[in-house]
C-alpha atoms as a PDB file:
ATOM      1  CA  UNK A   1    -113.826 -21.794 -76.275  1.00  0.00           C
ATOM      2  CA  UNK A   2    -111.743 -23.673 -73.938  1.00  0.00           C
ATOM      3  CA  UNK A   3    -113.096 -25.757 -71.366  1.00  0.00           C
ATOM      4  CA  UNK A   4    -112.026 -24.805 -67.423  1.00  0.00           C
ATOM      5  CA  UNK A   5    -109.640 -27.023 -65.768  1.00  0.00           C
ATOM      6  CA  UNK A   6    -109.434 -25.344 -62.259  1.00  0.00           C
ATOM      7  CA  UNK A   7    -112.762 -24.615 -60.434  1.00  0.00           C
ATOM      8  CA  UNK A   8    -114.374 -21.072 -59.837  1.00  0.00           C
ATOM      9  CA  UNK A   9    -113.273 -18.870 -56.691  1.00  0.00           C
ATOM     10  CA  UNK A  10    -110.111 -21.247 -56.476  1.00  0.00           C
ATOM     11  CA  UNK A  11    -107.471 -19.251 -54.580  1.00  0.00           C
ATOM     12  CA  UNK A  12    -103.703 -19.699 -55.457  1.00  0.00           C
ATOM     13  CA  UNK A  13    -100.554 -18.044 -53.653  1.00  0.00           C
ATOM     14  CA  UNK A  14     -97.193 -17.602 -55.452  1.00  0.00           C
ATOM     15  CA  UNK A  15     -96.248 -16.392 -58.384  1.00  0.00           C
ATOM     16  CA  UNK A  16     -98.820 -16.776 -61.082  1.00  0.00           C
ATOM     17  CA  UNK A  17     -97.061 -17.227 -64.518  1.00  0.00           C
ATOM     18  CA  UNK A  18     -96.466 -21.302 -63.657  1.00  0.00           C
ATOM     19  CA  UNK A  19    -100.117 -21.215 -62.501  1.00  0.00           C
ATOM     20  CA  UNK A  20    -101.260 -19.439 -65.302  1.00  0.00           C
ATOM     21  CA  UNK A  21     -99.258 -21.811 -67.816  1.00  0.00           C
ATOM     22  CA  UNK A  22    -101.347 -25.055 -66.435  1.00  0.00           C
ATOM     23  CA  UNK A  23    -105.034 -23.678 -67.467  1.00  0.00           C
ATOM     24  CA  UNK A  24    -106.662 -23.858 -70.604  1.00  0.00           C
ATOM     25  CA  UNK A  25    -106.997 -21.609 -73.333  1.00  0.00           C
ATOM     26  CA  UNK A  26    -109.875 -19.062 -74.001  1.00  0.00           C
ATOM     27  CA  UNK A  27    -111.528 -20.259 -70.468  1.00  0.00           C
ATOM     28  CA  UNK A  28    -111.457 -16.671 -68.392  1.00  0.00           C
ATOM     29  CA  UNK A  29    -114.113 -14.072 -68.713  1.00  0.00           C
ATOM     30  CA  UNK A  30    -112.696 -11.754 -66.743  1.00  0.00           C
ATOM     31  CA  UNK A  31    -109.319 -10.996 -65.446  1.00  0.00           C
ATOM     32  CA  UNK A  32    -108.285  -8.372 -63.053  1.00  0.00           C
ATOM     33  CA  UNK A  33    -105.226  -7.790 -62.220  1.00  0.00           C
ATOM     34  CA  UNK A  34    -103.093  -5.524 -59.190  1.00  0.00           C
ATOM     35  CA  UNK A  35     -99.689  -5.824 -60.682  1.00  0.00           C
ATOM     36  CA  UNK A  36     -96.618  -3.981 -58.663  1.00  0.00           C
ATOM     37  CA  UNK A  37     -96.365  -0.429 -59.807  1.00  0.00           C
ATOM     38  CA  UNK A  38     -92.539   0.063 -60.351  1.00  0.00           C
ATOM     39  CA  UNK A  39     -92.880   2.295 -56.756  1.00  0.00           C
ATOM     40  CA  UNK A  40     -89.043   1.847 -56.798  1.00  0.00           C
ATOM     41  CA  UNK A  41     -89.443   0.778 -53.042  1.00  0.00           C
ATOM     42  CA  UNK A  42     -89.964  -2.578 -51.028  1.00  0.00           C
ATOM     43  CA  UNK A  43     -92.486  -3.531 -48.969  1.00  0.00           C
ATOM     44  CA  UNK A  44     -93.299  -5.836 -45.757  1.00  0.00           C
ATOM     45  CA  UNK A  45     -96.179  -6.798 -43.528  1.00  0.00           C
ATOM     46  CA  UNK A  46     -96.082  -5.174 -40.115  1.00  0.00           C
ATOM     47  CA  UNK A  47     -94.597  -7.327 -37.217  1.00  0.00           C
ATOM     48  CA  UNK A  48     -97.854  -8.372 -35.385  1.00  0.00           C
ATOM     49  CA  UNK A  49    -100.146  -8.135 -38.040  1.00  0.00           C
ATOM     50  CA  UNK A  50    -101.820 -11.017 -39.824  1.00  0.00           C
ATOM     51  CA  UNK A  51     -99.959 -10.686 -42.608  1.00  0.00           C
ATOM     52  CA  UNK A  52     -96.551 -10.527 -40.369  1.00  0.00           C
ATOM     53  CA  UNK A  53     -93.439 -12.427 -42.786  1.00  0.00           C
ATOM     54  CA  UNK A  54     -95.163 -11.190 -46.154  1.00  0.00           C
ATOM     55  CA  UNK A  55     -93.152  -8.806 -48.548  1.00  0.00           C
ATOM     56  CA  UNK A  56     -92.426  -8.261 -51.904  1.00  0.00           C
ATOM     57  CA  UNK A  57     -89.977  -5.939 -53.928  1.00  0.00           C
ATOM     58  CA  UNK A  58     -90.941  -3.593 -56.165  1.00  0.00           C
ATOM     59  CA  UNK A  59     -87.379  -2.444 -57.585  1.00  0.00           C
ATOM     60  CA  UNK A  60     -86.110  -3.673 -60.682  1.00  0.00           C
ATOM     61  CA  UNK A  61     -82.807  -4.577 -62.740  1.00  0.00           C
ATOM     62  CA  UNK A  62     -82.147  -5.615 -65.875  1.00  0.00           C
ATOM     63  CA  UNK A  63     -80.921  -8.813 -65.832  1.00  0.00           C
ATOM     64  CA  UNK A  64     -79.550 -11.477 -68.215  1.00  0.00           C
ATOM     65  CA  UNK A  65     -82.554 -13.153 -67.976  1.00  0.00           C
ATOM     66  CA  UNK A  66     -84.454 -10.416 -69.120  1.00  0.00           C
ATOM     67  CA  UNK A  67     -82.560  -9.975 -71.727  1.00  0.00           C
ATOM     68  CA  UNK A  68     -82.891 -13.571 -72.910  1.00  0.00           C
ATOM     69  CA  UNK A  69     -87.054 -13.069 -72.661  1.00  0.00           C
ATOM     70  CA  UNK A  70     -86.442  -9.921 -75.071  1.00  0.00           C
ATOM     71  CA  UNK A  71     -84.402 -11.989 -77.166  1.00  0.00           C
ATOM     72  CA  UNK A  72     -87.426 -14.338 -77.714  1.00  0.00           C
ATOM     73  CA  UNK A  73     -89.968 -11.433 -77.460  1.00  0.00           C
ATOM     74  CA  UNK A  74     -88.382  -9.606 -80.238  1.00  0.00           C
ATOM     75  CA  UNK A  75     -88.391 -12.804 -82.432  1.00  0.00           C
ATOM     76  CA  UNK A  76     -92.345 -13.708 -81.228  1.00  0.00           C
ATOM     77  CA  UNK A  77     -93.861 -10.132 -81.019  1.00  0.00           C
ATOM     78  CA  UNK A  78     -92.059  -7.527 -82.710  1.00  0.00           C
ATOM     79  CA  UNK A  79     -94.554  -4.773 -82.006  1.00  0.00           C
ATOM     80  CA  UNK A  80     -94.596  -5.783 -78.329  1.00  0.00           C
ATOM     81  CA  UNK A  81     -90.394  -6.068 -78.274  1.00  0.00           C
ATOM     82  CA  UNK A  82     -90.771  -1.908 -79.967  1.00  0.00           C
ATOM     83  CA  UNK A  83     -92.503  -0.471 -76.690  1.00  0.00           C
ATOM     84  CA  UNK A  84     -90.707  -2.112 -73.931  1.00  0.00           C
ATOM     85  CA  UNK A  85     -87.169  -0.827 -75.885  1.00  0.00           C
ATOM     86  CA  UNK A  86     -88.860   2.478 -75.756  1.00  0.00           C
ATOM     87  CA  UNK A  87     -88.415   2.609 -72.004  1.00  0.00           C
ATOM     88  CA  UNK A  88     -86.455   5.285 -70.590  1.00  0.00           C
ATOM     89  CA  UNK A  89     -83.962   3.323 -68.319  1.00  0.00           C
ATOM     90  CA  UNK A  90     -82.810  -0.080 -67.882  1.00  0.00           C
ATOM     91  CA  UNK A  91     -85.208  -0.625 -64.668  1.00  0.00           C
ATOM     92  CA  UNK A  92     -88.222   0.237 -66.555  1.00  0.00           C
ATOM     93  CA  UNK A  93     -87.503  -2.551 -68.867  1.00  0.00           C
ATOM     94  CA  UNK A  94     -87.194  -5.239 -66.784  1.00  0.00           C
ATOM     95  CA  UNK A  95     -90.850  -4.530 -65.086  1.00  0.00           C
ATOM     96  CA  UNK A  96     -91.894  -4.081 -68.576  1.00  0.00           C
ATOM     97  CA  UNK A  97     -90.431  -7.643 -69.468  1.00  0.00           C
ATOM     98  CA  UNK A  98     -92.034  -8.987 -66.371  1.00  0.00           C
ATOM     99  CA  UNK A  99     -95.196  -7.307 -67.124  1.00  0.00           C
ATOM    100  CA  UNK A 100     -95.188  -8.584 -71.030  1.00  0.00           C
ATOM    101  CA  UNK A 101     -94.741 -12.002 -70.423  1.00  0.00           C
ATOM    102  CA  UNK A 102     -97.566 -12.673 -67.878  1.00  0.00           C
ATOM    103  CA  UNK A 103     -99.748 -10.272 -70.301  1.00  0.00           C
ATOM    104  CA  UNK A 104     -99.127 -12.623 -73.498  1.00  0.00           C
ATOM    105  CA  UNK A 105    -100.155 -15.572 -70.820  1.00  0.00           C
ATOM    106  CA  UNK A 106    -103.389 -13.453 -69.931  1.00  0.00           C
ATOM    107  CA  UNK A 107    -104.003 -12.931 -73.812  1.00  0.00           C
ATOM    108  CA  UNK A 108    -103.978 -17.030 -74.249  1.00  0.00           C
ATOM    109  CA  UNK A 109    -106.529 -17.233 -71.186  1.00  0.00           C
ATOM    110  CA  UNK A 110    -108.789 -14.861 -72.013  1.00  0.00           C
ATOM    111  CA  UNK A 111    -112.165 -16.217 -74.222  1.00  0.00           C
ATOM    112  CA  UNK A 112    -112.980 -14.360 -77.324  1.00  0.00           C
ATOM    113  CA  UNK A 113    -116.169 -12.569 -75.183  1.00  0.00           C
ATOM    114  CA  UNK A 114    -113.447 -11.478 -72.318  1.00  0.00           C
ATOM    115  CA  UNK A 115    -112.058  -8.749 -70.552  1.00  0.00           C
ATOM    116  CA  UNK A 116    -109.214  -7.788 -68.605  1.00  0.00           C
ATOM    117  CA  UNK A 117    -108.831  -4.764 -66.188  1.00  0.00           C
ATOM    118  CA  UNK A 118    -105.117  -3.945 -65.403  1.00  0.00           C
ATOM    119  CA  UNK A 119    -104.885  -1.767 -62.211  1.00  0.00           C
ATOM    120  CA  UNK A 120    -101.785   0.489 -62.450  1.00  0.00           C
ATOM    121  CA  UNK A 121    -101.030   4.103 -61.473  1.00  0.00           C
ATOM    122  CA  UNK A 122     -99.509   6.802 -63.376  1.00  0.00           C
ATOM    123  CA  UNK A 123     -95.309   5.823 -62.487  1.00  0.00           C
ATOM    124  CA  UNK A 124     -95.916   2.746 -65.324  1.00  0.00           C
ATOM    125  CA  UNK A 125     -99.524   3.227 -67.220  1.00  0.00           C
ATOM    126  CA  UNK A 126     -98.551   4.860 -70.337  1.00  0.00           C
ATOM    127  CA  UNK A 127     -95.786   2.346 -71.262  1.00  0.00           C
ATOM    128  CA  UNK A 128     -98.451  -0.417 -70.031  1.00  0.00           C
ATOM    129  CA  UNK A 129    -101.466   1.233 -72.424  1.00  0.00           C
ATOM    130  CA  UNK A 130     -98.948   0.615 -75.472  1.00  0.00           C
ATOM    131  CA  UNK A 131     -97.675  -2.729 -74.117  1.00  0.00           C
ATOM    132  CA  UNK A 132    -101.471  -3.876 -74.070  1.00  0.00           C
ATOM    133  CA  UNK A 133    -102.254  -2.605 -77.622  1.00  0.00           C
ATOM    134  CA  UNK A 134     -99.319  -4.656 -78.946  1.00  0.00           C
ATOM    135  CA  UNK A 135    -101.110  -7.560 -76.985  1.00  0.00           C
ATOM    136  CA  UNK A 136    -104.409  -6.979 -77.429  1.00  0.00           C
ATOM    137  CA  UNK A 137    -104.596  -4.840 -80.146  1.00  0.00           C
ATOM    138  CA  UNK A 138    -105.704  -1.077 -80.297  1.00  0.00           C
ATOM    139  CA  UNK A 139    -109.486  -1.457 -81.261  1.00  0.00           C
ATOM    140  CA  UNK A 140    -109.943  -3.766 -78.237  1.00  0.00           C
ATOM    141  CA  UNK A 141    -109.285  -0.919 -75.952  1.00  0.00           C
ATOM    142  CA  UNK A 142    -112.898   0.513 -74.448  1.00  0.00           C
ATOM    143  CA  UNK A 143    -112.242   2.657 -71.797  1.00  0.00           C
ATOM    144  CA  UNK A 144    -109.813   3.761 -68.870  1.00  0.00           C
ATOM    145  CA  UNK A 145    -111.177   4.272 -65.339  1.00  0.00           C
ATOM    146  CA  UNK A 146    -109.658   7.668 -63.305  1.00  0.00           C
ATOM    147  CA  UNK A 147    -109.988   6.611 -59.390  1.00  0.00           C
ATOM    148  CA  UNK A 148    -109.153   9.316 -57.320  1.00  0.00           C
ATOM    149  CA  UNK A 149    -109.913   9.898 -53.553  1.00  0.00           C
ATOM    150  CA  UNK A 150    -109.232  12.154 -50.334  1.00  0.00           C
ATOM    151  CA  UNK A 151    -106.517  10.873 -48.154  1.00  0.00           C
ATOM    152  CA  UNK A 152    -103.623  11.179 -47.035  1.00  0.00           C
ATOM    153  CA  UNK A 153    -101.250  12.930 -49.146  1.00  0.00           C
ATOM    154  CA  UNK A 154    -103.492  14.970 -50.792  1.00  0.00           C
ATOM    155  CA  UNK A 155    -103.001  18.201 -52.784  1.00  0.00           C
ATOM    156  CA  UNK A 156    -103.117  21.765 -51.278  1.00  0.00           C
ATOM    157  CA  UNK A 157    -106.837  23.494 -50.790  1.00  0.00           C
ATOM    158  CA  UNK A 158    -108.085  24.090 -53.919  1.00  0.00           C
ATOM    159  CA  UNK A 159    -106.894  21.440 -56.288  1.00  0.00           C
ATOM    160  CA  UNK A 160    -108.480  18.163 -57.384  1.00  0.00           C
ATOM    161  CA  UNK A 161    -107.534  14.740 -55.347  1.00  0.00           C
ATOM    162  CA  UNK A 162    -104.832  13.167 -56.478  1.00  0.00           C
ATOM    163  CA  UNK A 163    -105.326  10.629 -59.259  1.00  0.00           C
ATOM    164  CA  UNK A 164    -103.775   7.391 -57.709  1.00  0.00           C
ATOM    165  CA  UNK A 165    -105.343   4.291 -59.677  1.00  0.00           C
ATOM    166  CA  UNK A 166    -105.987   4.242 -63.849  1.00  0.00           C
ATOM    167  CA  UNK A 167    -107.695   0.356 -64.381  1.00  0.00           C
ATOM    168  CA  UNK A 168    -107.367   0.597 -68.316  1.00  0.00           C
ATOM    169  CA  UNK A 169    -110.012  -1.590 -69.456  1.00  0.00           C
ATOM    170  CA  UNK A 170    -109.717  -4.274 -72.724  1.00  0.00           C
ATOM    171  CA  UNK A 171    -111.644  -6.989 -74.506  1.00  0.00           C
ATOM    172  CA  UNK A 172    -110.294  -9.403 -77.072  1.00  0.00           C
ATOM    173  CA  UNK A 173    -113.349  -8.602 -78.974  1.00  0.00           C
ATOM    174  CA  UNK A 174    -115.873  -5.808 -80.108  1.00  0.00           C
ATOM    175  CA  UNK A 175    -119.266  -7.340 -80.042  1.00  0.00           C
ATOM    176  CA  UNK A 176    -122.544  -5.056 -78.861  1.00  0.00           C
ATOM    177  CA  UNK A 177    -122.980  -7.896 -75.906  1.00  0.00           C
ATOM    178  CA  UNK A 178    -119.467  -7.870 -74.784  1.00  0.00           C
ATOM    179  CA  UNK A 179    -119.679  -3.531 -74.376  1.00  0.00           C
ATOM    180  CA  UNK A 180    -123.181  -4.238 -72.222  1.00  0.00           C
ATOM    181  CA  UNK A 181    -121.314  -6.960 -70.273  1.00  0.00           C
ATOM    182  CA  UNK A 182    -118.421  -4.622 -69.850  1.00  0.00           C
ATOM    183  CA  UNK A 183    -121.055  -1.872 -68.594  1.00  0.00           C
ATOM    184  CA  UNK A 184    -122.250  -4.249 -66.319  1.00  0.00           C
ATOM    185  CA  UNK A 185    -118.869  -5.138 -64.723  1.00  0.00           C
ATOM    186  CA  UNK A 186    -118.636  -1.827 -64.101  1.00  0.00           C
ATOM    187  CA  UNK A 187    -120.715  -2.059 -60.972  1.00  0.00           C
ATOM    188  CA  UNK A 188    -119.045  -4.859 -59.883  1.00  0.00           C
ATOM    189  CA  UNK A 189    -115.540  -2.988 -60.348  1.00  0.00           C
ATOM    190  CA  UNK A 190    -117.010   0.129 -58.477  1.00  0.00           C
ATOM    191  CA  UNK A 191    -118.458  -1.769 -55.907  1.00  0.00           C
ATOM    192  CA  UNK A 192    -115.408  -3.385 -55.150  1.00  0.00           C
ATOM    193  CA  UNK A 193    -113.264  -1.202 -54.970  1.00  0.00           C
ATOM    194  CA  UNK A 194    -115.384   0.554 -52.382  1.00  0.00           C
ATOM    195  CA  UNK A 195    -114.468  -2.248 -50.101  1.00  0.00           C
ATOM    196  CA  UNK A 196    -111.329  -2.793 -51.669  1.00  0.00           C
ATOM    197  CA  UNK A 197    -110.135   0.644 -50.220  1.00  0.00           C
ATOM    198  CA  UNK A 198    -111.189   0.235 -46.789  1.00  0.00           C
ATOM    199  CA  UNK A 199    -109.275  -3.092 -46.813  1.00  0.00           C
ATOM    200  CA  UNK A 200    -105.951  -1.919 -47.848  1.00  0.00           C
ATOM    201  CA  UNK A 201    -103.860  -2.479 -50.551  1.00  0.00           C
ATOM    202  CA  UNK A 202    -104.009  -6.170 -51.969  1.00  0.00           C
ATOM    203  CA  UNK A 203    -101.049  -7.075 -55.076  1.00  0.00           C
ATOM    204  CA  UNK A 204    -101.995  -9.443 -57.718  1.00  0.00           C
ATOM    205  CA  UNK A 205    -105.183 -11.034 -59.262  1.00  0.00           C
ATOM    206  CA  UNK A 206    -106.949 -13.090 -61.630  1.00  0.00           C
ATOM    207  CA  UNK A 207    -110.577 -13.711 -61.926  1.00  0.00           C
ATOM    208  CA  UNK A 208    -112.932 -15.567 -61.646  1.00  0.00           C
ATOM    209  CA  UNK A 209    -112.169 -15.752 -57.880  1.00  0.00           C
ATOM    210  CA  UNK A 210    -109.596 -13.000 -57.486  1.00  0.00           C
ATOM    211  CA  UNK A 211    -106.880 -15.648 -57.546  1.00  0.00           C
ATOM    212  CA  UNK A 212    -103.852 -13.587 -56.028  1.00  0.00           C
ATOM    213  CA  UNK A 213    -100.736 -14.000 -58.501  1.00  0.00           C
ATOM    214  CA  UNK A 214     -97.901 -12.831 -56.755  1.00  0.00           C
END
């Protein structure tokens, strides 16, 4: 397994493909990532808040330059190149190419004995559950966390709470340890979240350190 070149609980800002693309192979445990959603809306920081200046767009085009990463994708990862074409408009496949891309850099990070958690919703999870099999294959799937919650915006008296967040959960491999270590992260996942919530809602991440990636 690769050896770490960047040190534990190191925070980045910015875009995290050309961060990604300076670390070593096979030398994450665990990644966890808060991707945008595809909310087909944009967002900003209120004025006077903390956060005041930062925003980010979640709407998508298609763009030459996606087209170009198909191109390669197709060539690369034929499997992969099948489900994002099976997207049902133009939009969806440029999240989808933006999604694959940082995915297949994820896939090179993670060690044999790792996992990732991708945190999506329902807008984008299905075509995301078949983008990560092409990645990570199909048997390395274990499980898919359901997080729903009262709130605002919930449904009428008398149905469930809304189901807003569906972490599908994968390891690159299938040993006994790695499902107890999974278990175990688990805790930590449910734990978080827990605090997560009460903080608002925070975008992307990779662990260790919950390195923000966009």
């Amino acid at each position: 397994m690769g050896v770490p070149n960047w040190g534990d609980k190191t925070v980045w800002t910015g875009d995290n493909l050309p961060i990604m693309r300076g670390m070593n192979s096979a030398s994450v445990d665990l990644i966890y990532l808060d991707p945008p959603f595809n909310s087909h809306a944009n967002y900003a920081a209120p004025i006077g808040s903390k956060a005041a200046g930062a925003a980010f767009k979640d709407t998508w085009t298609l763009t030459d330059l996606d087209v170009e990463w198909l191109n390669l994708i197709e060539g690369k990862h034929p499997q992969l190149w099948r489900s994002i074409q099976a997207a049902a408009a133009p939009s969806y496949k440029s999240y989808l190419v933006y999604m694959a891309i940082r995915l297949l850099e994820m896939r090179r990070l993670l060690k044999p004995t790792g996992s990732i958690y991708l945190h999506c919703d329902p807008t984008m999870s299905h075509y995301l559950k078949v983008m990560m099999d092409a990645i990570f294959g199909h048997q390395n799937f274990r499980n898919e966390i359901i997080w729903a919650y009262a709130g605002g915006g919930d449904p009428p008296q008398g149905f469930p709470p809304e189901t807003r967040h569906n972490p599908a959960v994968f390891q690159r491999g299938g040993s006994a340890d790695l499902q107890r270590s999974a278990s175990s992260l688990w805790t930590t996942q449910h734990n978080w979240t827990s605090s997560h919530r009460s903080r608002g809602h925070a975008q992307n991440g990779i662990s260790p350190g919950w390195n923000p990636g966009q």
